[in-house]
PDB file of N, CA and C in Angstrom:
ATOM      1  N   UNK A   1     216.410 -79.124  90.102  1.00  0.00           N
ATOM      2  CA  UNK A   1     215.801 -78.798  88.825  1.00  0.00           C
ATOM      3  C   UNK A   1     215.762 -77.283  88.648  1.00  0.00           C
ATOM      4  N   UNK A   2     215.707 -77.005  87.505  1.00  0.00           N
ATOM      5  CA  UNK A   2     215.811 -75.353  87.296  1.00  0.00           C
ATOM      6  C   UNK A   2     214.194 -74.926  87.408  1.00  0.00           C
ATOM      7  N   UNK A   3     214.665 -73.467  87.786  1.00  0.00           N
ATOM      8  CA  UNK A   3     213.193 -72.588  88.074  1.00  0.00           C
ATOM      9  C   UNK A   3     212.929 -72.008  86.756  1.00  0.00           C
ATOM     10  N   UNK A   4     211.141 -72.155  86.689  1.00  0.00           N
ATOM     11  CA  UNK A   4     211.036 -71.539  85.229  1.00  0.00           C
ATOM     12  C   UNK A   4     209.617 -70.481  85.862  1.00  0.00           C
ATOM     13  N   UNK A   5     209.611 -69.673  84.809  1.00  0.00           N
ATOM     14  CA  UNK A   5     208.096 -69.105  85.549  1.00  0.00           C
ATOM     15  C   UNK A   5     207.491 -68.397  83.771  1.00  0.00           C
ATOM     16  N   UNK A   6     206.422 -68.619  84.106  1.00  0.00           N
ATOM     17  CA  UNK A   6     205.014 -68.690  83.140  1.00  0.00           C
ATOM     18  C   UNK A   6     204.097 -67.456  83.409  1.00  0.00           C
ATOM     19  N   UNK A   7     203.791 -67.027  82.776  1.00  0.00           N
ATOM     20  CA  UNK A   7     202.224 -66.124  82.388  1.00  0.00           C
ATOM     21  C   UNK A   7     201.296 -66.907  82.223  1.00  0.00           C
ATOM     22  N   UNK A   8     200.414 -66.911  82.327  1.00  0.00           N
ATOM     23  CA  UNK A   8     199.245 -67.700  81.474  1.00  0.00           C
ATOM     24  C   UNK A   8     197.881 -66.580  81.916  1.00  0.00           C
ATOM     25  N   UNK A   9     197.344 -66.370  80.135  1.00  0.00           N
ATOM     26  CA  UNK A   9     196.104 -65.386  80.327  1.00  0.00           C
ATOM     27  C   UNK A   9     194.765 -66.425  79.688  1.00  0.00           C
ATOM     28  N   UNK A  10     193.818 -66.453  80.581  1.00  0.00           N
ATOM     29  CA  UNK A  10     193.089 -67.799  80.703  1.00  0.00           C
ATOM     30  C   UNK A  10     191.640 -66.752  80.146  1.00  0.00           C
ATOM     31  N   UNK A  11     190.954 -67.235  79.375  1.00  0.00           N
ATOM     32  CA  UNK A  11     189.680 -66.539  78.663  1.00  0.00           C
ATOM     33  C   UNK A  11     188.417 -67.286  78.843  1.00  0.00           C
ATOM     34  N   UNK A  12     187.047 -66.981  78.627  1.00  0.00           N
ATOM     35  CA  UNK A  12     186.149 -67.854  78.656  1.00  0.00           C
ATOM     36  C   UNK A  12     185.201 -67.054  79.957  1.00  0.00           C
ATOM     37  N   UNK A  13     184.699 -67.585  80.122  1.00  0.00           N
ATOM     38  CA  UNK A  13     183.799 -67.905  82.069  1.00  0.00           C
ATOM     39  C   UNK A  13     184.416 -67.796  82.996  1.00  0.00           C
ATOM     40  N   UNK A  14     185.648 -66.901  83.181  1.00  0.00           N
ATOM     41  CA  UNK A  14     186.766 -67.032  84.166  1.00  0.00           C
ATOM     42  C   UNK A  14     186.531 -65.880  85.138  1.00  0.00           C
ATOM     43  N   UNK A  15     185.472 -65.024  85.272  1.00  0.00           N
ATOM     44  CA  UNK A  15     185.483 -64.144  86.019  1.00  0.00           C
ATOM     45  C   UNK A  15     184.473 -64.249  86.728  1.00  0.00           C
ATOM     46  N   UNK A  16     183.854 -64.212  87.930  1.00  0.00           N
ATOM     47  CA  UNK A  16     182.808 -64.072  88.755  1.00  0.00           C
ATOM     48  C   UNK A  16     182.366 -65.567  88.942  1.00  0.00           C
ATOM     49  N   UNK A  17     183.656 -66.704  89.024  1.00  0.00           N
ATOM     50  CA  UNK A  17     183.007 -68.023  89.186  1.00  0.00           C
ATOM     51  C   UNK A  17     184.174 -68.509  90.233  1.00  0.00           C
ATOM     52  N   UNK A  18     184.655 -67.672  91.210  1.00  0.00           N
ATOM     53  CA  UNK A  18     185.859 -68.004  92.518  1.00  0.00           C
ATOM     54  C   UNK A  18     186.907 -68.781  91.368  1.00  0.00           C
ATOM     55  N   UNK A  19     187.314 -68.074  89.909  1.00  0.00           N
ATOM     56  CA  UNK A  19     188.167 -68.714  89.324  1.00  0.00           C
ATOM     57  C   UNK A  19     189.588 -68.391  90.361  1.00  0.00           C
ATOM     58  N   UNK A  20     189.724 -67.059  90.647  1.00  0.00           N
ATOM     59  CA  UNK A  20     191.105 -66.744  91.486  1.00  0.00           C
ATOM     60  C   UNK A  20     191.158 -67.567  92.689  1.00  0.00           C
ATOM     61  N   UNK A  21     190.141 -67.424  93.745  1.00  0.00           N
ATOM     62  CA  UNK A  21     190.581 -68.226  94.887  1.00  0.00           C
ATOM     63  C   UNK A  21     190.412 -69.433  94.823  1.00  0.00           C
ATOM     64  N   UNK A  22     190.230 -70.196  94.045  1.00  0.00           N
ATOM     65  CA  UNK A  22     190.049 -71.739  93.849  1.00  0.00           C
ATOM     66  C   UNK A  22     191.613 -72.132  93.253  1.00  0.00           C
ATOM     67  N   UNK A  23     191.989 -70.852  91.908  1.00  0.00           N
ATOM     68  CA  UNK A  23     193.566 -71.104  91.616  1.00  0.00           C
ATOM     69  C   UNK A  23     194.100 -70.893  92.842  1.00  0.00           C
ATOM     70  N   UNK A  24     194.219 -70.126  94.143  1.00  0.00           N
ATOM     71  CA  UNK A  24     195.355 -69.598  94.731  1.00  0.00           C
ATOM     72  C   UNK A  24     195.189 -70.865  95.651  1.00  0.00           C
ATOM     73  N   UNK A  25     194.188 -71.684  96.127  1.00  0.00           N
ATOM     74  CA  UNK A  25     193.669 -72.951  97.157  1.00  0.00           C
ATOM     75  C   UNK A  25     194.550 -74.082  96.708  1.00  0.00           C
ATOM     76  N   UNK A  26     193.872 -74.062  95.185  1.00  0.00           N
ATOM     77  CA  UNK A  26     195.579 -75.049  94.617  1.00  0.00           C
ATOM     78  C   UNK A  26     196.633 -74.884  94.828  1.00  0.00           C
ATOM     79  N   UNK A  27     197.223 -73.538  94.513  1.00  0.00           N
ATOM     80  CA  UNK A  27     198.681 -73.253  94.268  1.00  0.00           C
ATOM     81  C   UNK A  27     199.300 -73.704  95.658  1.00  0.00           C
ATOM     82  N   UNK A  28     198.526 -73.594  96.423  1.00  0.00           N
ATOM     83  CA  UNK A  28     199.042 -73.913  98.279  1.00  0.00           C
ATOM     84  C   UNK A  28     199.470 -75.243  98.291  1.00  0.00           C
ATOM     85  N   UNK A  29     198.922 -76.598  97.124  1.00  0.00           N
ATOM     86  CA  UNK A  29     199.424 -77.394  97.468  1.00  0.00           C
ATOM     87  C   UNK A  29     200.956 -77.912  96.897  1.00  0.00           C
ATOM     88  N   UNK A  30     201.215 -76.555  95.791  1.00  0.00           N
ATOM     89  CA  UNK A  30     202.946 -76.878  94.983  1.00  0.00           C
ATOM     90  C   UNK A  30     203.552 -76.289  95.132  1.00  0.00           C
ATOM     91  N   UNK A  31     204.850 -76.808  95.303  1.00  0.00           N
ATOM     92  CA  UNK A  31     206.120 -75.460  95.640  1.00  0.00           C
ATOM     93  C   UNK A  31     206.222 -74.512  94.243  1.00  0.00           C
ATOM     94  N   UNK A  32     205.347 -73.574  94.664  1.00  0.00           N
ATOM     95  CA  UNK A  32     205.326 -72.267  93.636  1.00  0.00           C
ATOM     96  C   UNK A  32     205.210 -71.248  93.973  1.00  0.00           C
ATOM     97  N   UNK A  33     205.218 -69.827  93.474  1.00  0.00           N
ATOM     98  CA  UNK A  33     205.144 -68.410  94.118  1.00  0.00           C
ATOM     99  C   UNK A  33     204.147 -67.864  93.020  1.00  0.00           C
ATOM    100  N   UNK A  34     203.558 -67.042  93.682  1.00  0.00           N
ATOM    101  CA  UNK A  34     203.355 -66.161  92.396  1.00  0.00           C
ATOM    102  C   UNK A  34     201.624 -65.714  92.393  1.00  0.00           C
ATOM    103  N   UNK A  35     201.427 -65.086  91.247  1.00  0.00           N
ATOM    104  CA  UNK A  35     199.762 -64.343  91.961  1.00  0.00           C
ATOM    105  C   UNK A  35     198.701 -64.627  90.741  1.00  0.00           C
ATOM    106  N   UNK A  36     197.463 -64.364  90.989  1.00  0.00           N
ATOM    107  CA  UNK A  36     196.376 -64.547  90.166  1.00  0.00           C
ATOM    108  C   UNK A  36     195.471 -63.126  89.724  1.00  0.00           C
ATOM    109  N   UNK A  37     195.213 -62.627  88.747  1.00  0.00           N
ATOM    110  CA  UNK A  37     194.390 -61.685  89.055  1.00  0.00           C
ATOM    111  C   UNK A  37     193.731 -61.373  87.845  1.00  0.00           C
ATOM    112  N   UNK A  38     192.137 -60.729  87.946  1.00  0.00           N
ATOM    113  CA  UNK A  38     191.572 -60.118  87.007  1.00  0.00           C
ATOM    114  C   UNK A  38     191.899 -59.462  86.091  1.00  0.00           C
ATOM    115  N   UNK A  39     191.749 -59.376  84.527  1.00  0.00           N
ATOM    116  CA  UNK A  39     192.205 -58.052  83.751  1.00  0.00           C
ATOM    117  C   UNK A  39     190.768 -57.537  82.982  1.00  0.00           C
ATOM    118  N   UNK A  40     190.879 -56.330  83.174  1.00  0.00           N
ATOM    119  CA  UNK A  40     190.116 -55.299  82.749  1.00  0.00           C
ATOM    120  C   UNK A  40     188.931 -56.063  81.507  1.00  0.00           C
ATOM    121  N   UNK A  41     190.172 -56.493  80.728  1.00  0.00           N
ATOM    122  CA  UNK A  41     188.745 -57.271  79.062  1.00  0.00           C
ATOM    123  C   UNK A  41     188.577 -58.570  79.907  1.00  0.00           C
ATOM    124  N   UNK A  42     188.412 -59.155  80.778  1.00  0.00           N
ATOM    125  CA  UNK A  42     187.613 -60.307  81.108  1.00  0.00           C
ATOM    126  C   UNK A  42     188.183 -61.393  81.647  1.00  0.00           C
ATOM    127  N   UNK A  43     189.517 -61.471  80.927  1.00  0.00           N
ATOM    128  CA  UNK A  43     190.274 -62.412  81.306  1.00  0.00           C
ATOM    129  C   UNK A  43     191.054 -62.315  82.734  1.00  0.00           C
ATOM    130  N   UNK A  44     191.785 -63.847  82.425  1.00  0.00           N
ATOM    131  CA  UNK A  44     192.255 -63.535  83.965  1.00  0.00           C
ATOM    132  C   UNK A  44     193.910 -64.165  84.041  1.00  0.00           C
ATOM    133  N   UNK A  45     194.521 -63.728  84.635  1.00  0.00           N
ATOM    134  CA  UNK A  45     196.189 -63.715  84.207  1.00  0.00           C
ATOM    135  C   UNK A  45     196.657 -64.410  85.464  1.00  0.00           C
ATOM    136  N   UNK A  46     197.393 -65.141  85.306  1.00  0.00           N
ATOM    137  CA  UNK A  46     198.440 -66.077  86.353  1.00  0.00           C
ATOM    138  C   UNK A  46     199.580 -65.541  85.803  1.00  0.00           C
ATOM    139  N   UNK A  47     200.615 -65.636  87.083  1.00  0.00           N
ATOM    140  CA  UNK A  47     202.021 -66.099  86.839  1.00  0.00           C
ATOM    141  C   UNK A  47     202.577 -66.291  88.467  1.00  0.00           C
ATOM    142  N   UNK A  48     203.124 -67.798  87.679  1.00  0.00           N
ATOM    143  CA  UNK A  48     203.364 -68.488  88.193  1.00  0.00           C
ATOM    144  C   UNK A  48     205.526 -69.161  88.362  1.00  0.00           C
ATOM    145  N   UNK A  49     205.680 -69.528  89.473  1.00  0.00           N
ATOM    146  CA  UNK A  49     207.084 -69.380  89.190  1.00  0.00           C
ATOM    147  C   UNK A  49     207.104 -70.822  89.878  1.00  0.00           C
ATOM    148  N   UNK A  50     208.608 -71.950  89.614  1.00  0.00           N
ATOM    149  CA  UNK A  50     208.266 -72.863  90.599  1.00  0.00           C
ATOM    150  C   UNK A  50     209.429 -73.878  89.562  1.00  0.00           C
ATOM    151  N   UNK A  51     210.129 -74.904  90.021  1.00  0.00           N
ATOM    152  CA  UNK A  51     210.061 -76.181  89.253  1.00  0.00           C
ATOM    153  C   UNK A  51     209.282 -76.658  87.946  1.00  0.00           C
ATOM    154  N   UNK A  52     209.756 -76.610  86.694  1.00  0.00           N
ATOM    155  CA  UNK A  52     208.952 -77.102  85.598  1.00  0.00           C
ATOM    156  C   UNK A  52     208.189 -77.797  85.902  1.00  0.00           C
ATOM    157  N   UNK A  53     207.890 -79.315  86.335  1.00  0.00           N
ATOM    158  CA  UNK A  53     207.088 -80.621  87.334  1.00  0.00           C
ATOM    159  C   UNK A  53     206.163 -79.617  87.513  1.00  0.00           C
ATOM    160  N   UNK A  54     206.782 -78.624  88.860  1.00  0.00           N
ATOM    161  CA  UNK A  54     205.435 -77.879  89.750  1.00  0.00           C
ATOM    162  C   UNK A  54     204.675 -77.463  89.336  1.00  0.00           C
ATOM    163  N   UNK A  55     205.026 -76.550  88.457  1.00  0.00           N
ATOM    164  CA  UNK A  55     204.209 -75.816  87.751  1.00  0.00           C
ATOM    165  C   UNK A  55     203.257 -76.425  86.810  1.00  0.00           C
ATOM    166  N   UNK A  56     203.558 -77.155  85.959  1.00  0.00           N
ATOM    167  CA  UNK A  56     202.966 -78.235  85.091  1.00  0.00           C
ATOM    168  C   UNK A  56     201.681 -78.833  85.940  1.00  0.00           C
ATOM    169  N   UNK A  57     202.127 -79.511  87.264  1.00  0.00           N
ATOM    170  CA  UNK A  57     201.134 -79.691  87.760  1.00  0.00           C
ATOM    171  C   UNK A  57     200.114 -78.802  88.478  1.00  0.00           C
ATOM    172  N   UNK A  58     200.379 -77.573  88.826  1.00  0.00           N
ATOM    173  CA  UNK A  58     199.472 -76.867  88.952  1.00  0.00           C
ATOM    174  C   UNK A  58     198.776 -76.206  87.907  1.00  0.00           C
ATOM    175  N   UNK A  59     199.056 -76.182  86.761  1.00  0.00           N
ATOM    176  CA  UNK A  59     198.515 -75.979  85.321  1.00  0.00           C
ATOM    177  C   UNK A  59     197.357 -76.813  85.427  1.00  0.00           C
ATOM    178  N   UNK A  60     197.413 -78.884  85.389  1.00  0.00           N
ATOM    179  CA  UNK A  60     196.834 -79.259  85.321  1.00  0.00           C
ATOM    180  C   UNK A  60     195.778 -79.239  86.166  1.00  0.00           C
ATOM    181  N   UNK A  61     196.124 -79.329  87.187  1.00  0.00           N
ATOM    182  CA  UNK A  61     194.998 -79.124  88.191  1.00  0.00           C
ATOM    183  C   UNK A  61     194.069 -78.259  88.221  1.00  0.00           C
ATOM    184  N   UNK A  62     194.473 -76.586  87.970  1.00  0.00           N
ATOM    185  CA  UNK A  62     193.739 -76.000  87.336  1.00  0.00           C
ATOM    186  C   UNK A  62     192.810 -76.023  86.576  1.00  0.00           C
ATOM    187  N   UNK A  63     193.383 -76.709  85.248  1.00  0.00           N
ATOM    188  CA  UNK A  63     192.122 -77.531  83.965  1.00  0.00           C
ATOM    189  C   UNK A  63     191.617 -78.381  84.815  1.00  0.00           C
ATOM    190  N   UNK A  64     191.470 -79.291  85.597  1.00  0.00           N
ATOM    191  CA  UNK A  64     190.937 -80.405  86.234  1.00  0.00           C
ATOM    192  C   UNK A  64     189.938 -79.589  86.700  1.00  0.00           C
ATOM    193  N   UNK A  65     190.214 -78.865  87.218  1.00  0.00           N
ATOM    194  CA  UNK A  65     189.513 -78.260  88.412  1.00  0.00           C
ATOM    195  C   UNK A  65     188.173 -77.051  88.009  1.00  0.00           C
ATOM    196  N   UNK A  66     188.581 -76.270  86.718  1.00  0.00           N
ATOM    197  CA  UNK A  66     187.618 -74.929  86.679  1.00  0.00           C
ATOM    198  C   UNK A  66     187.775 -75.217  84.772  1.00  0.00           C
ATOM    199  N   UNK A  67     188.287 -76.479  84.136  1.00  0.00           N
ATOM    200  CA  UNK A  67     188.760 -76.365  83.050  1.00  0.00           C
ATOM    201  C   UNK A  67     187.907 -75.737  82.122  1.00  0.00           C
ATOM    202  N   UNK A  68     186.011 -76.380  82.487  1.00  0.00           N
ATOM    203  CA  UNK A  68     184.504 -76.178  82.133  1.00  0.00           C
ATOM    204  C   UNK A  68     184.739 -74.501  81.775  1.00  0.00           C
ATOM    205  N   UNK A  69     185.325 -73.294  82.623  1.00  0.00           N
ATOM    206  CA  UNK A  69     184.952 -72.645  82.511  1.00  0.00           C
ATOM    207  C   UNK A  69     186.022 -71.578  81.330  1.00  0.00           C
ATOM    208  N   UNK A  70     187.220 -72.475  81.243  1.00  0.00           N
ATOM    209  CA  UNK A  70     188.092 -71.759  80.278  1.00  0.00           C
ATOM    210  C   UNK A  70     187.861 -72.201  78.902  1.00  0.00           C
ATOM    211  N   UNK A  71     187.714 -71.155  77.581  1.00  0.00           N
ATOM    212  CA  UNK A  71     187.942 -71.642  76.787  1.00  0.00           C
ATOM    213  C   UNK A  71     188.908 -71.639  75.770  1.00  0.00           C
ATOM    214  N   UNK A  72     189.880 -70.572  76.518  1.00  0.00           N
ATOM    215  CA  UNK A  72     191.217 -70.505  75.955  1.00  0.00           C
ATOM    216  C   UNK A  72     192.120 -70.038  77.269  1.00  0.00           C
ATOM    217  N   UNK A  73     193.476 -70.687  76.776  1.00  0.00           N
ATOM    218  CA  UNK A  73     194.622 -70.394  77.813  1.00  0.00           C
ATOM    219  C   UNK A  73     195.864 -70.189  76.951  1.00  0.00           C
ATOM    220  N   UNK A  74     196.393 -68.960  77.189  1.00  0.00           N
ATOM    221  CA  UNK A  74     197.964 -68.886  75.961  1.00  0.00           C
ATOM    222  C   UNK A  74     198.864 -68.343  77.394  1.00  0.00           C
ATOM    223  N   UNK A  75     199.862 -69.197  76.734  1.00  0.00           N
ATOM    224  CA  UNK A  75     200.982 -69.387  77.983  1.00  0.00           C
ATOM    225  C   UNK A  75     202.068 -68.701  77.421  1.00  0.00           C
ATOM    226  N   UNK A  76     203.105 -68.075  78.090  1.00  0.00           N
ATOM    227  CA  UNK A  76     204.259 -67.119  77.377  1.00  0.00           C
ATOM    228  C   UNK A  76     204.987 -67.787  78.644  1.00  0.00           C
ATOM    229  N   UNK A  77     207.064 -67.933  78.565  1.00  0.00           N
ATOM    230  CA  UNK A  77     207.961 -68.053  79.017  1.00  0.00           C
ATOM    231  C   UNK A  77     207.874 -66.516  79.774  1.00  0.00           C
ATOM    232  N   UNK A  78     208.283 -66.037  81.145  1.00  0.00           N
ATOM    233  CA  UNK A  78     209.016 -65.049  81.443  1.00  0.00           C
ATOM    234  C   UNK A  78     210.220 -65.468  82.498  1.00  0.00           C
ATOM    235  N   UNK A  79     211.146 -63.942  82.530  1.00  0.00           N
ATOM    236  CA  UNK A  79     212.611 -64.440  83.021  1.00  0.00           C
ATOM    237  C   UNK A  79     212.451 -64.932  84.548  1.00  0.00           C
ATOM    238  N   UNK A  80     213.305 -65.386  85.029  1.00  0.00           N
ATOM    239  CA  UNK A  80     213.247 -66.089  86.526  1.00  0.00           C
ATOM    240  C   UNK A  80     213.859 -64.787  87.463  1.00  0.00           C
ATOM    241  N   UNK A  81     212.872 -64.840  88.374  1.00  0.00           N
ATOM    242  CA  UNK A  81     213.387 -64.318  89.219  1.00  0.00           C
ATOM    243  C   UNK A  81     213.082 -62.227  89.404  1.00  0.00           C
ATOM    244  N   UNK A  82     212.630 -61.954  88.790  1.00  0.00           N
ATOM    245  CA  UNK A  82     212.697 -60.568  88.286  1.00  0.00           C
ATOM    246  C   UNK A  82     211.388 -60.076  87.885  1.00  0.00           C
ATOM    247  N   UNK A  83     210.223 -59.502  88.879  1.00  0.00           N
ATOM    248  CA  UNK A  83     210.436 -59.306  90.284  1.00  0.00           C
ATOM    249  C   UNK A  83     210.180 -60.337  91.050  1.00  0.00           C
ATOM    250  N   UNK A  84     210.853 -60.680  91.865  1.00  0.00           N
ATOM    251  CA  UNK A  84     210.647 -61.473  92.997  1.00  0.00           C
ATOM    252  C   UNK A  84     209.746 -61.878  93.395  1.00  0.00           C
ATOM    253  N   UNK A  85     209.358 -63.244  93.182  1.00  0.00           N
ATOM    254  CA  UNK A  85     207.597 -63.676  93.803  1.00  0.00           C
ATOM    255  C   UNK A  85     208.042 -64.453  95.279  1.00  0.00           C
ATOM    256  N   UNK A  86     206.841 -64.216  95.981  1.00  0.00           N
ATOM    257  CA  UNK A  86     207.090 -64.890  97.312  1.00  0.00           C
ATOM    258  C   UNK A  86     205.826 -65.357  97.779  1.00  0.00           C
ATOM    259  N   UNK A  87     204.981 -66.367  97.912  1.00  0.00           N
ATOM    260  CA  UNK A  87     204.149 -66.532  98.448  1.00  0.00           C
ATOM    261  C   UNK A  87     203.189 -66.984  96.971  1.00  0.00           C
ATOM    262  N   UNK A  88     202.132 -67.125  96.907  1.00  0.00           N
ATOM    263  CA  UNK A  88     200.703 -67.038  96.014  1.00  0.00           C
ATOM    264  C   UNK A  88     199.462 -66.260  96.664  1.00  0.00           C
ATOM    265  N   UNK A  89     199.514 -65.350  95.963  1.00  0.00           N
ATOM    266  CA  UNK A  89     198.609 -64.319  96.460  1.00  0.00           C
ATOM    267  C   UNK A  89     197.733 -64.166  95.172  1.00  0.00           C
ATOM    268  N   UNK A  90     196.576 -63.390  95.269  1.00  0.00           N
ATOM    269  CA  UNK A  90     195.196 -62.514  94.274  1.00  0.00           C
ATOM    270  C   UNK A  90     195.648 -61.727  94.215  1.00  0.00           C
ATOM    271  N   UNK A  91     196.135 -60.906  93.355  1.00  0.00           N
ATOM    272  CA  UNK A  91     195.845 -59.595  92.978  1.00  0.00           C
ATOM    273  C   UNK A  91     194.566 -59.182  92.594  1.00  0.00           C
ATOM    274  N   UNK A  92     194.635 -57.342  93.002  1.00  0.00           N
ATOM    275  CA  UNK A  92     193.585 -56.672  92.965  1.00  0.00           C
ATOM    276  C   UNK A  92     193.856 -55.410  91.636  1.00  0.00           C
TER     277      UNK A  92
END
């Protein structure tokens, strides 16, 4: 299956509630790369790289999981591969 990789900037209650390390605990269970981290106005930014399926399901799980605390999520396409993700890590 082809690799796709996603942004997603998630708004709401997303900061100071282990929104990042609860995403990165998930991400461990899908073949995906890629990092989580705080932004300055509140929100909090993923990107994520992986199998369409994968990713999808770590989307959902996400909402499953902390959904209470988002009340908006806008998702953008970015290109594959460029820069290179390896692992799922937090950014600081």
């Amino acid at each position: 299956m082809p690799l796709e990789r996603r942004r997603v900037y998630y708004s709401g209650r997303v900061q100071g509630v282990g929104f990042r390390f609860t995403t990165q605990h998930l991400a461990q269970s899908f073949e995906v790369s890629g990092y989580v981290r705080n932004l300055d106005d509140g929100r909090v930014e993923l990107v994520a790289e992986g199998e369409t399926a994968e990713l999808q399901l770590l989307l959902d799980s996400i909402h499953h999981a902390i959904g209470d605390k988002i009340h908006a999520a806008r998702t953008e396409s970015l290109p594959v591969g460029e820069p290179e993700l390896q692992g799922f890590e937090i950014r600081y």
